[in-house]
Protein backbone atom coordinates (compact mmCIF):
# COMPACT_ATOMS: atom_id res chain seq x y z
CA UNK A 1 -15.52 -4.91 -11.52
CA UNK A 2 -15.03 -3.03 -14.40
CA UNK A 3 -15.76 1.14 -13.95
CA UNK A 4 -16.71 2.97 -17.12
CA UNK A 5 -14.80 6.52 -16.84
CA UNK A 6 -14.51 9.32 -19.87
CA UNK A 7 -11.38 10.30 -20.18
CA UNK A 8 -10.55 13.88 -20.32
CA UNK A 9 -10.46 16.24 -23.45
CA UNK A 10 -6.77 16.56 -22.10
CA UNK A 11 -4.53 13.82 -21.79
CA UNK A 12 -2.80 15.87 -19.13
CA UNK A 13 -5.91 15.66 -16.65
CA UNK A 14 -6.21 12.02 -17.23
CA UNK A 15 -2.68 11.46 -16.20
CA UNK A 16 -2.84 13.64 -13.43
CA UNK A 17 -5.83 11.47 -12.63
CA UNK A 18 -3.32 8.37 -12.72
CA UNK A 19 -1.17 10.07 -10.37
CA UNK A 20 -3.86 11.24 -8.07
CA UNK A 21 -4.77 7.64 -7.50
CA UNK A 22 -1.56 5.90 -7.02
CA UNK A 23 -0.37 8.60 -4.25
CA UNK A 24 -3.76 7.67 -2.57
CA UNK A 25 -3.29 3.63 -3.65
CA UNK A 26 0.20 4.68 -1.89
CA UNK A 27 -1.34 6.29 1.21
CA UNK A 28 -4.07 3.51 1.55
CA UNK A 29 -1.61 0.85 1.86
CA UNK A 30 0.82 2.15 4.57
CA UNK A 31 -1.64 2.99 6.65
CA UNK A 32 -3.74 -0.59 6.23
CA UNK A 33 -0.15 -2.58 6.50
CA UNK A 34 0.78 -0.57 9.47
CA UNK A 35 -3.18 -1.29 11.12
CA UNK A 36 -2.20 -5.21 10.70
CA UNK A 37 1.36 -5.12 11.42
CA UNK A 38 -0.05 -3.17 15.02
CA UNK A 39 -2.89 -6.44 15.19
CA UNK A 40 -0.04 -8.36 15.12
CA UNK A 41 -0.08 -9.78 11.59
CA UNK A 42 2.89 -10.88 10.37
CA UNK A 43 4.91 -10.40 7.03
CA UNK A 44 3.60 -13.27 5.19
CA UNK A 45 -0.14 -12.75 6.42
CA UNK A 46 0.46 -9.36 5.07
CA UNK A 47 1.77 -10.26 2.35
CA UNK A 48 -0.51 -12.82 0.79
CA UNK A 49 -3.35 -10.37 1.54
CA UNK A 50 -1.49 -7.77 -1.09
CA UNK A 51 -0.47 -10.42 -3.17
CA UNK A 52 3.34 -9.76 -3.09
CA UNK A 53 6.48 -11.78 -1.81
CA UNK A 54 7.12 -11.14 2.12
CA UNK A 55 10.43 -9.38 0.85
CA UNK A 56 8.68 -7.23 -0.93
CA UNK A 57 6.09 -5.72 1.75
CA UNK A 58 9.11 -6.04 4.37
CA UNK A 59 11.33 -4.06 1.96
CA UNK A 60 8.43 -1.16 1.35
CA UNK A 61 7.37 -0.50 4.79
CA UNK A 62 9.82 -1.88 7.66
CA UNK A 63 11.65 1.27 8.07
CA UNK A 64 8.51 3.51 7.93
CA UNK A 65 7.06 1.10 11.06
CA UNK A 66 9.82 1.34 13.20
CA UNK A 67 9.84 4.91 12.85
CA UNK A 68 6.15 4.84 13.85
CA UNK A 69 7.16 2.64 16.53
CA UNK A 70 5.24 -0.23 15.53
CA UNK A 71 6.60 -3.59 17.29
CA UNK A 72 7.20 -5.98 14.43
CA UNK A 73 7.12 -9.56 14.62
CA UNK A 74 10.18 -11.62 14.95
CA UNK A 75 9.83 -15.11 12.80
């Protein structure tokens, strides 16, 4: 799906645009990875669905979840 935006006059509001989204890309994604990883999804599942390694969703979130207090799964 292909959105057709106009950018800004200033290049400085489009990239502030950029940013805008990642943080909320960012935001989005820990709380959807924690809302599996509490269904009791595991790494892999989660991963696939993202389309990154397992090391790489484990490595981005673990800590954050067990700070939350979510109970991870064990392979």
């Amino acid at each position: 799906m292909l959105i057709d935006l106009t950018s800004p006059e200033d290049p400085a509001d489009g990239l502030a645009a950029v940013v805008a989204l990642r943080r909320l890309a960012e935001q989005l994604e820990a709380a959807e990875v924690e809302r599996a990883m509490r269904a009791g999804w595991s790494w892999p599942e989660v991963a696939e669905a993202l389309g990154v390694t397992r090391q790489a969703v484990h490595k981005k979130h673990v800590k954050r979840l067990i700070a939350a207090g979510v109970e991870l799964r064990r392979r």
